[in-house]
C-alpha atoms as a PDB file:
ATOM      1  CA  UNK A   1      -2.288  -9.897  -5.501  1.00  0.00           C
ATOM      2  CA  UNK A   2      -1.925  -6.326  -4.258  1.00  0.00           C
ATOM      3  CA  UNK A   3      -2.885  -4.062  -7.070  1.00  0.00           C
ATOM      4  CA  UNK A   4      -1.673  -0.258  -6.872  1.00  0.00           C
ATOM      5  CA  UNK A   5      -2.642   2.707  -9.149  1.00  0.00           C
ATOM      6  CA  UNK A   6      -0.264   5.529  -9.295  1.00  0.00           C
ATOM      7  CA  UNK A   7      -0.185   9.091 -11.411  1.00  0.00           C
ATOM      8  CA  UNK A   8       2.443  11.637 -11.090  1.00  0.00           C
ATOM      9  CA  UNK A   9      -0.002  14.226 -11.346  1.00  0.00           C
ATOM     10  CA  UNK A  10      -1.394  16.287  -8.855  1.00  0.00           C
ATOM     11  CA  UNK A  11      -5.176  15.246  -9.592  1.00  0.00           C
ATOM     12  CA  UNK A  12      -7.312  13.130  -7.766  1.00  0.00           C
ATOM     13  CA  UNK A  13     -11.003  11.757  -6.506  1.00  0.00           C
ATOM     14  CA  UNK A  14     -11.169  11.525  -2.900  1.00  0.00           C
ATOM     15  CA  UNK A  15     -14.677  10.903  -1.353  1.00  0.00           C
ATOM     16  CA  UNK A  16     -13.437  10.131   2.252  1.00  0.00           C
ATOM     17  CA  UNK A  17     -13.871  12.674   4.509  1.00  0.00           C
ATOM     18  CA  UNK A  18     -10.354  14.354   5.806  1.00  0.00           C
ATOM     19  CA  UNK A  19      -9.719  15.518   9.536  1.00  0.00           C
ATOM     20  CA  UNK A  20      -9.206  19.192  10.263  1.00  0.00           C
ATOM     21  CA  UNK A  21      -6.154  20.561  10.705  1.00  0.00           C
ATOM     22  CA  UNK A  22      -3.880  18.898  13.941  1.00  0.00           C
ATOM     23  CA  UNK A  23      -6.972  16.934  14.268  1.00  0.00           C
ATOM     24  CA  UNK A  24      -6.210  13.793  17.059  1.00  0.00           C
ATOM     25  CA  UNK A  25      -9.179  11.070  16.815  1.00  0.00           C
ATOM     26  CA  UNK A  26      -9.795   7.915  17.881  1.00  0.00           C
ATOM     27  CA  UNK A  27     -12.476   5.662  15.987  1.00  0.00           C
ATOM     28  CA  UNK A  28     -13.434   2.103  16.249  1.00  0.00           C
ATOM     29  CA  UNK A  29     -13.575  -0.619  14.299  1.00  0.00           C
ATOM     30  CA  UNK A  30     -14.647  -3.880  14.034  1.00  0.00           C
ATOM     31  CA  UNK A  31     -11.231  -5.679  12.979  1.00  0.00           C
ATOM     32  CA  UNK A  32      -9.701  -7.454  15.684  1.00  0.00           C
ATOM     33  CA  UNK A  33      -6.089  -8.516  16.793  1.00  0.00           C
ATOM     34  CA  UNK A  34      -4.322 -11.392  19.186  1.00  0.00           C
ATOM     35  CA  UNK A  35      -2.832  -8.542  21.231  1.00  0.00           C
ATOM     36  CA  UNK A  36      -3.642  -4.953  22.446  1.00  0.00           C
ATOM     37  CA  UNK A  37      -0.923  -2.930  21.048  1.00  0.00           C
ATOM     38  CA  UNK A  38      -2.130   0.693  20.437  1.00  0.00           C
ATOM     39  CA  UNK A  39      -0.824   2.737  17.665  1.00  0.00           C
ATOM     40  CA  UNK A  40      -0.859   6.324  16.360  1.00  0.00           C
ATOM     41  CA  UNK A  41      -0.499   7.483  12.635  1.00  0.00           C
ATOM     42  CA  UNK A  42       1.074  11.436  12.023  1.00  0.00           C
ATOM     43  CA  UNK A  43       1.917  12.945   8.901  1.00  0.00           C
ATOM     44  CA  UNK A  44       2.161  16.202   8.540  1.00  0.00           C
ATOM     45  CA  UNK A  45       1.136  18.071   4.439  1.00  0.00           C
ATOM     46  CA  UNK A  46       2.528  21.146   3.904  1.00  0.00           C
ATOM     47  CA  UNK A  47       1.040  23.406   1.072  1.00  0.00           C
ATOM     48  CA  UNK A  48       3.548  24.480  -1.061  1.00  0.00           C
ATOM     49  CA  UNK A  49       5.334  24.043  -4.059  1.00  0.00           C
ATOM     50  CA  UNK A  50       5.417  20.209  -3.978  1.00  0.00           C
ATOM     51  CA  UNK A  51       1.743  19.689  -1.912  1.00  0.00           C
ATOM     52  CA  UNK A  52      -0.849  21.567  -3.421  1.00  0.00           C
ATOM     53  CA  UNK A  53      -4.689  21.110  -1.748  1.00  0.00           C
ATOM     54  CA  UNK A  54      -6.256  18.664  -3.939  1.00  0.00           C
ATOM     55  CA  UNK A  55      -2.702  16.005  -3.042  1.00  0.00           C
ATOM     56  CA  UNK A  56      -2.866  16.568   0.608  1.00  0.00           C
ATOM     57  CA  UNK A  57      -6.878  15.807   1.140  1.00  0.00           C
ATOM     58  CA  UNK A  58      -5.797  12.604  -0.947  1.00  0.00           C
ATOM     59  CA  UNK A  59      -3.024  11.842   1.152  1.00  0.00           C
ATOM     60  CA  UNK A  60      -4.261  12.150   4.618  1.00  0.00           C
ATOM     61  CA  UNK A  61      -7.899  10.806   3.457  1.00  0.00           C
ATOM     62  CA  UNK A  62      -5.746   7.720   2.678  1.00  0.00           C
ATOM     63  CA  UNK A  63      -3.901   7.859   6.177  1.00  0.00           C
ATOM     64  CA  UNK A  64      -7.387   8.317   7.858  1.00  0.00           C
ATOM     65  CA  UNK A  65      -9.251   5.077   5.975  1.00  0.00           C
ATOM     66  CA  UNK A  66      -6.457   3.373   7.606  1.00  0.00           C
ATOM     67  CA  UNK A  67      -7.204   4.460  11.273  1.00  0.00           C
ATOM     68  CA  UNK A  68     -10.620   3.838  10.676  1.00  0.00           C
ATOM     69  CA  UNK A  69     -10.317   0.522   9.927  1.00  0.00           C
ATOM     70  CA  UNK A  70      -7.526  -0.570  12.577  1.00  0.00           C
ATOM     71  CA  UNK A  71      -8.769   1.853  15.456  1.00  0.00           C
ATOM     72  CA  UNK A  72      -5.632   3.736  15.253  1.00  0.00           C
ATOM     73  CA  UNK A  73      -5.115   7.753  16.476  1.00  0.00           C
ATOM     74  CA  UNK A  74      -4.696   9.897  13.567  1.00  0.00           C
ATOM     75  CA  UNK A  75      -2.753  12.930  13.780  1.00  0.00           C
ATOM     76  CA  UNK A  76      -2.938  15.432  10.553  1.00  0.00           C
ATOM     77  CA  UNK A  77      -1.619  18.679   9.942  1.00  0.00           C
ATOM     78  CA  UNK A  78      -1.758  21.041   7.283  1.00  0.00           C
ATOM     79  CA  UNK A  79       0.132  23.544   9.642  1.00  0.00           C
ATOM     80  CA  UNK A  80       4.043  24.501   9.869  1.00  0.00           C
ATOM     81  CA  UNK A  81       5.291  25.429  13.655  1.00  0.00           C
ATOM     82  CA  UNK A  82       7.855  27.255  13.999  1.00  0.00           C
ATOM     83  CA  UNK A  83      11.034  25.295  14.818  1.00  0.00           C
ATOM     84  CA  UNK A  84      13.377  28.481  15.676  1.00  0.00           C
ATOM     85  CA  UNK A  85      14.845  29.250  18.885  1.00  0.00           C
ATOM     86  CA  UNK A  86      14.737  32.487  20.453  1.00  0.00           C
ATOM     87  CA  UNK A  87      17.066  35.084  18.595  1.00  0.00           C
ATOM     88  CA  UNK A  88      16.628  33.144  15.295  1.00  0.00           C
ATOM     89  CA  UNK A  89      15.656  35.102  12.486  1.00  0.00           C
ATOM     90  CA  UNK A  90      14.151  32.305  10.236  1.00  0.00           C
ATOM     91  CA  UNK A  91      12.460  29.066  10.270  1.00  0.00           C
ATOM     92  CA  UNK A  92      14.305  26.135   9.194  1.00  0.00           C
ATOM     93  CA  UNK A  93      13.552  23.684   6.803  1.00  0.00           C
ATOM     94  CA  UNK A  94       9.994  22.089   6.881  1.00  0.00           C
ATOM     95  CA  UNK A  95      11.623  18.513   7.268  1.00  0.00           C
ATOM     96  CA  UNK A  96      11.729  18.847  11.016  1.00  0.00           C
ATOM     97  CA  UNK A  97       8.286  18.960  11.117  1.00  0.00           C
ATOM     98  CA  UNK A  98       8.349  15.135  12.002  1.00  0.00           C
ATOM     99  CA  UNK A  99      10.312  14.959  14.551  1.00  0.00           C
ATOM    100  CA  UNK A 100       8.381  18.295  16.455  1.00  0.00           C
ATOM    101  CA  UNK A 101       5.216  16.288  15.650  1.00  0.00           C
ATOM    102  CA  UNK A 102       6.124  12.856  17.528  1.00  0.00           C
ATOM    103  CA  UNK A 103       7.953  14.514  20.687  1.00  0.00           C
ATOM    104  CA  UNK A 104       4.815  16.197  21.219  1.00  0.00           C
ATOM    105  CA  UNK A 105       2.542  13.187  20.243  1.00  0.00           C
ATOM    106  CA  UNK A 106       4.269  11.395  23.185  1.00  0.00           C
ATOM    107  CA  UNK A 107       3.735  14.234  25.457  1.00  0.00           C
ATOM    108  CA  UNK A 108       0.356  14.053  25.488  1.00  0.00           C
ATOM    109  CA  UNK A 109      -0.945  10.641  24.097  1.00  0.00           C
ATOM    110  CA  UNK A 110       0.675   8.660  26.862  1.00  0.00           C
ATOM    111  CA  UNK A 111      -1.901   5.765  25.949  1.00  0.00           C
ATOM    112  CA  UNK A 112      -0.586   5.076  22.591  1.00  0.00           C
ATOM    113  CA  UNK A 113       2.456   2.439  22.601  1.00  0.00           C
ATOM    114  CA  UNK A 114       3.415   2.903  18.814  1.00  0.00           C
ATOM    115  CA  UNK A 115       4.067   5.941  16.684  1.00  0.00           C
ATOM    116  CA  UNK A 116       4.111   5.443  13.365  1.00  0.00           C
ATOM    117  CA  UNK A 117       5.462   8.532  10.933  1.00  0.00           C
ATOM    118  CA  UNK A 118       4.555   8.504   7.287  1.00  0.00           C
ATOM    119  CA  UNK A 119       5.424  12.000   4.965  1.00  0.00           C
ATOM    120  CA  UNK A 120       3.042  13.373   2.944  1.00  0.00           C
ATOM    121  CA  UNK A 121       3.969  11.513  -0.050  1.00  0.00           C
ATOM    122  CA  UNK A 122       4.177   7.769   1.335  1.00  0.00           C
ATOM    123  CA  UNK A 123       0.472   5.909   1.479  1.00  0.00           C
ATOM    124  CA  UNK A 124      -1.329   2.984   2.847  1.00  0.00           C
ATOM    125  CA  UNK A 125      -1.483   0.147  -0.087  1.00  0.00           C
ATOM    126  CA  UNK A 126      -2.770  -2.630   1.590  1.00  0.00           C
ATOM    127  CA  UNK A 127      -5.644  -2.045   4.274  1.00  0.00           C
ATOM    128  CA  UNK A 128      -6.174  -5.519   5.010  1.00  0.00           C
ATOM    129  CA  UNK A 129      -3.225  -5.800   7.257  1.00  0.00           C
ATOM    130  CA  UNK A 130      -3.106  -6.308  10.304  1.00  0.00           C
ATOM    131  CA  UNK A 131      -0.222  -4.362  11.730  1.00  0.00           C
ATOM    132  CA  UNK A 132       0.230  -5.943  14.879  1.00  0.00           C
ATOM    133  CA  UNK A 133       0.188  -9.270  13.214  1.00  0.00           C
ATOM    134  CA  UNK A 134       2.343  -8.156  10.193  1.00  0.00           C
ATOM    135  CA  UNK A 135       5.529  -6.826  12.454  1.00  0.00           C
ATOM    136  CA  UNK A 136       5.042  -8.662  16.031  1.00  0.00           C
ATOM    137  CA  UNK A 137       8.978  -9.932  15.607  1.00  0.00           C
ATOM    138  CA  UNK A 138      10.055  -6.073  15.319  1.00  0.00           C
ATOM    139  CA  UNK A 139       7.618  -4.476  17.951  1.00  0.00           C
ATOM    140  CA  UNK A 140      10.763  -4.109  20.679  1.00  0.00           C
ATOM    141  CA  UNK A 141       9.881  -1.527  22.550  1.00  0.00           C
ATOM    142  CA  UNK A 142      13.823  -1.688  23.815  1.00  0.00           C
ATOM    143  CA  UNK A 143      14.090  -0.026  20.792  1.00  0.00           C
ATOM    144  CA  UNK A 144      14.164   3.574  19.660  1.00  0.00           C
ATOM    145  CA  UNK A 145      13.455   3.167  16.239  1.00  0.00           C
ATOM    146  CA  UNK A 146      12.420   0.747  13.589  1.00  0.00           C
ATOM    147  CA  UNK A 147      13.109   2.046   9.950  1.00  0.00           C
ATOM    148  CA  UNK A 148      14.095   0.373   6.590  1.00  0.00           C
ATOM    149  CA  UNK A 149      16.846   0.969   4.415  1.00  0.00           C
ATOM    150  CA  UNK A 150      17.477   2.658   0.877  1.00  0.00           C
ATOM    151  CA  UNK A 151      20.749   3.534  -1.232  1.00  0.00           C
ATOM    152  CA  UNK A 152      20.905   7.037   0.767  1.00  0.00           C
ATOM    153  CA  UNK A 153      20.869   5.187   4.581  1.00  0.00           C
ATOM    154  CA  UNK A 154      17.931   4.755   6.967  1.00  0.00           C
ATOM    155  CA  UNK A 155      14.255   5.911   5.296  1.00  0.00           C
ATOM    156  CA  UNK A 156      12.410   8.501   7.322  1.00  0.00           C
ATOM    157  CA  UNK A 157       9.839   8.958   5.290  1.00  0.00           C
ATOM    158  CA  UNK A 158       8.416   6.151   6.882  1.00  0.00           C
ATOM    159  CA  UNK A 159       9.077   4.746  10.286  1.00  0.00           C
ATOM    160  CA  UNK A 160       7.770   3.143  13.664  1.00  0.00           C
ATOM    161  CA  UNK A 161       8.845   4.783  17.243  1.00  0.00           C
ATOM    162  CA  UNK A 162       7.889   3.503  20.576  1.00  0.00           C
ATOM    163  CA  UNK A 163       5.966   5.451  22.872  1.00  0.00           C
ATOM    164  CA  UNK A 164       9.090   5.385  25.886  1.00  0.00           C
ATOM    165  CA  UNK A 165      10.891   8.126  27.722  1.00  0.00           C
ATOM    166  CA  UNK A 166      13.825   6.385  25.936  1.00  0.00           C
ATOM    167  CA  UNK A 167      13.020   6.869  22.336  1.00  0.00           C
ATOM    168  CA  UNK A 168      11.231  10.266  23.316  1.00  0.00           C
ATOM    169  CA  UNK A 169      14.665  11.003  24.695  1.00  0.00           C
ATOM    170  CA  UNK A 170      16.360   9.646  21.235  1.00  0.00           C
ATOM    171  CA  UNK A 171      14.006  12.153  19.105  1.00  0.00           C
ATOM    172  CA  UNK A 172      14.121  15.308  21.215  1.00  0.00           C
ATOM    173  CA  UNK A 173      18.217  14.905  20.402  1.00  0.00           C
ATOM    174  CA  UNK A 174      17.987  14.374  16.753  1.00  0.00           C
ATOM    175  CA  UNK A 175      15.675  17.071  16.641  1.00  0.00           C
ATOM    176  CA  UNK A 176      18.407  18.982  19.026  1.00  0.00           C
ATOM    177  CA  UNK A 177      20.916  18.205  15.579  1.00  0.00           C
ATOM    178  CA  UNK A 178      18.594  20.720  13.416  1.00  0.00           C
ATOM    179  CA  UNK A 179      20.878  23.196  14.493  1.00  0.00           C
ATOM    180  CA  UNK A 180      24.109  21.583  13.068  1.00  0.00           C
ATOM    181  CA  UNK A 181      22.109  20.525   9.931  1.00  0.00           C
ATOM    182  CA  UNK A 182      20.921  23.724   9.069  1.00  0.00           C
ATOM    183  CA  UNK A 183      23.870  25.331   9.218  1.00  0.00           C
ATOM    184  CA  UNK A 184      26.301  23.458   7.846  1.00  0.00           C
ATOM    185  CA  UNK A 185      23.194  23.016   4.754  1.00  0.00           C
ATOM    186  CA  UNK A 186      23.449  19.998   4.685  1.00  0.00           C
ATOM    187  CA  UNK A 187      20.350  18.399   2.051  1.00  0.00           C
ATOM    188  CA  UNK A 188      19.121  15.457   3.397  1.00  0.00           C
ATOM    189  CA  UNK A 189      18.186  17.067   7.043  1.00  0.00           C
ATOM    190  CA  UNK A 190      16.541  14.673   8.833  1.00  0.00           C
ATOM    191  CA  UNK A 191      18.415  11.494   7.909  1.00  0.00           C
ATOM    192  CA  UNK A 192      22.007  13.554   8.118  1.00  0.00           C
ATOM    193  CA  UNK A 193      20.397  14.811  11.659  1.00  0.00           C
ATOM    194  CA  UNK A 194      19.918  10.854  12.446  1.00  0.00           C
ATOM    195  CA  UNK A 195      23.829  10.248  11.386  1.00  0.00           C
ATOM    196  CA  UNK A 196      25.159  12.396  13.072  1.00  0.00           C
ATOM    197  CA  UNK A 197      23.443  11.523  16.732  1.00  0.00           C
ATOM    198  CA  UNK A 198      24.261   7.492  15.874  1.00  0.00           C
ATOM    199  CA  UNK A 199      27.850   8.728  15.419  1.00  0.00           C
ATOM    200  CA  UNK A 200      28.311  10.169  18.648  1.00  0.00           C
ATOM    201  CA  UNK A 201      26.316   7.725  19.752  1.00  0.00           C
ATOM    202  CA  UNK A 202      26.962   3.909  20.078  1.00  0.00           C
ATOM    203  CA  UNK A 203      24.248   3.227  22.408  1.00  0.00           C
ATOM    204  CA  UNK A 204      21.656   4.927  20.554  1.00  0.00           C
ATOM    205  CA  UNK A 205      22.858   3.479  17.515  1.00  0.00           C
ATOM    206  CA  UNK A 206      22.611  -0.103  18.791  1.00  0.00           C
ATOM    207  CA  UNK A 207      18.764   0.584  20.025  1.00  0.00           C
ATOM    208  CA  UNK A 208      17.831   1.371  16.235  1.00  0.00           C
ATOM    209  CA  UNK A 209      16.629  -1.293  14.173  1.00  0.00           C
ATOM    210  CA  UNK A 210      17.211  -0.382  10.870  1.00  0.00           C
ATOM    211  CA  UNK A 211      16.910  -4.501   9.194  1.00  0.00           C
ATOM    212  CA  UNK A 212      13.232  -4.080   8.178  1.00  0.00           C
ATOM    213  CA  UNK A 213      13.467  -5.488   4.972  1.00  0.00           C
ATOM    214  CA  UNK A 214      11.757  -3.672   1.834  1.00  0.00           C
ATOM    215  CA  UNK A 215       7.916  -3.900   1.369  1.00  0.00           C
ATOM    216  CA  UNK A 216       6.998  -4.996   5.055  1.00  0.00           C
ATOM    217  CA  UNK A 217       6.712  -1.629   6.400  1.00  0.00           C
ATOM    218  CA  UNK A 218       8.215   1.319   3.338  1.00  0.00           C
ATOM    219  CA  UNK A 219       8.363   0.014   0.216  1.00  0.00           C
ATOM    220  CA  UNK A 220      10.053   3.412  -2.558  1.00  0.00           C
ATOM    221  CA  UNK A 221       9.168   2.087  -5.788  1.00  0.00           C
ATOM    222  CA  UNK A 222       6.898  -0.204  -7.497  1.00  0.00           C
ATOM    223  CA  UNK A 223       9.733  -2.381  -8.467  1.00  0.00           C
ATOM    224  CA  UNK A 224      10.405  -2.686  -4.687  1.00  0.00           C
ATOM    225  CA  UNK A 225       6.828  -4.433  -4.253  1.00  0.00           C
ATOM    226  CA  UNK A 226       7.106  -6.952  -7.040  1.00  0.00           C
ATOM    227  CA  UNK A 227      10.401  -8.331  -6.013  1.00  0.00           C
ATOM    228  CA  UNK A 228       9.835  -8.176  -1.982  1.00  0.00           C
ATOM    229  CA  UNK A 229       8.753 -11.225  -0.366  1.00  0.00           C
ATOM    230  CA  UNK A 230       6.670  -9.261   2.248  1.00  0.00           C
ATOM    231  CA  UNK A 231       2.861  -7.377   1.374  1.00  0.00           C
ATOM    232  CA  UNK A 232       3.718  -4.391   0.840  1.00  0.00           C
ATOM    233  CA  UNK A 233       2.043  -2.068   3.479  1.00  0.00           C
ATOM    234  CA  UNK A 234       3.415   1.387   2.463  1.00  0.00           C
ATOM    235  CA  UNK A 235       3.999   3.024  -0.613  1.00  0.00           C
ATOM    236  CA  UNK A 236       6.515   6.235  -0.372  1.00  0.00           C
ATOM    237  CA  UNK A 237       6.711   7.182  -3.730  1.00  0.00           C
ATOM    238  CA  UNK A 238       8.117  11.237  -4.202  1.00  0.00           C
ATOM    239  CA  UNK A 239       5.443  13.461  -6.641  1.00  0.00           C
ATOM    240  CA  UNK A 240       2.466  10.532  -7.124  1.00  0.00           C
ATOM    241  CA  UNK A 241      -0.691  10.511  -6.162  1.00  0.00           C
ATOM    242  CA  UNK A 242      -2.369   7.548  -4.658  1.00  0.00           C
ATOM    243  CA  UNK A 243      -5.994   7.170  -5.023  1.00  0.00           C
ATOM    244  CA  UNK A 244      -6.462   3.989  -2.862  1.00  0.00           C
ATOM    245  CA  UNK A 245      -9.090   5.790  -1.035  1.00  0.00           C
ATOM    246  CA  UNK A 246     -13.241   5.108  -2.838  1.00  0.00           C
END
């Protein structure tokens, strides 16, 4: 049985060691898999009101154990880039972080076939699983996106990408919608961004796969995980603290 320990404070013991800043690392690893499907893990903690220092070396310590262990590429980042365009007097909202994150992730890491995003507040629950093995009936790489749903739409806070000039193309234009977002203030930016491209759209919408059920890749609150027929891989729960890391 899969046995998680949250606290909604912001204290906890982390005795793995955390990457530096926009640190990219490969490591290996003695678990092995029926195929060679490569895979890198970004998230992106931003100090701040809701991240102080002591929740962000938990939270990419926790995203790190898990590239240890499956020889994945980590990429953590404490740092904000600046996501104006010339002329602009003022940054927009953190949230597009993400998006600037992957785009350039597929830039350079041309060896990687599978992105996978996770925010600052979603963690690895279960490190025993093989990923590979756990989703090989969604790894379409036709695809632009793989995501689960919630009550508000499509998650972002967790979500798989292939590494293709076709879903690079897919994220460069919902990170083109910032604009639109941001003006109109709209709250939710990155999932109204991701409506708004779909809607215009019904080619890109049909090349996202957004049927993931609950607790196989996101799962957004412990009730989630006890009712879900799939291990739950992926905790995003808002303001906890997971200390899964020893």
């Amino acid at each position: 049985m899969l046995r998680i320990s949250i606290t909604t404070t912001t204290r906890a013991t982390v005795n793995h060691n955390i990457l530096d800043d926009d640190a990219v690392r490969s490591s290996s690893s003695s678990s092995s898999s029926p195929n060679d499907e490569t895979l890198a893990v970004i998230s992106v903690c931003i100090p701040g009101d809701r991240f102080n220092a002591e929740y962000i070396d938990a939270s990419l310590s926790n995203k790190r154990y898990f590239c240890d262990k499956w020889n994945a590429t980590c990429i953590l980042s404490r740092d904000r880039r600046s996501t104006r365009r010339p002329g602009e007097i003022r940054d927009y909202s953190p949230k597009w972080e993400k998006l600037h994150s992957i785009i350039q992730t597929m830039k350079r890491s041309t060896d990687v076939d599978w992105i996978l995003w996770l925010d600052c507040d979603a963690a690895f629950t279960n490190f025993d699983i093989d990923w590979r093995v756990h989703l090989r009936d969604r790894l379409d790489r036709s695809r632009v996106l793989i995501a689960s749903r919630d009550r508000n739409g499509i998650n972002l806070g967790v979500f798989l990408v292939p590494n293709t000039p076709y879903s690079r193309f897919f994220v460069e234009m919902m990170l083109e919608e910032r604009h639109v977002v941001e003006r109109d203030g709209m709250f939710h930016r990155d999932q109204n961004a991701l409506k708004n491209l779909l809607a215009k759209s019904a080619q890109l919408k049909n090349s996202v796969d957004d049927s993931v059920p609950q607790g196989m890749i996101n799962s957004v609150s412990p009730p989630t995980l006890s009712t879900s027929p799939h291990p739950a891989r992926v905790l995003h729960e808002p303001n906890a603290i997971f200390p899964f890391v020893s």
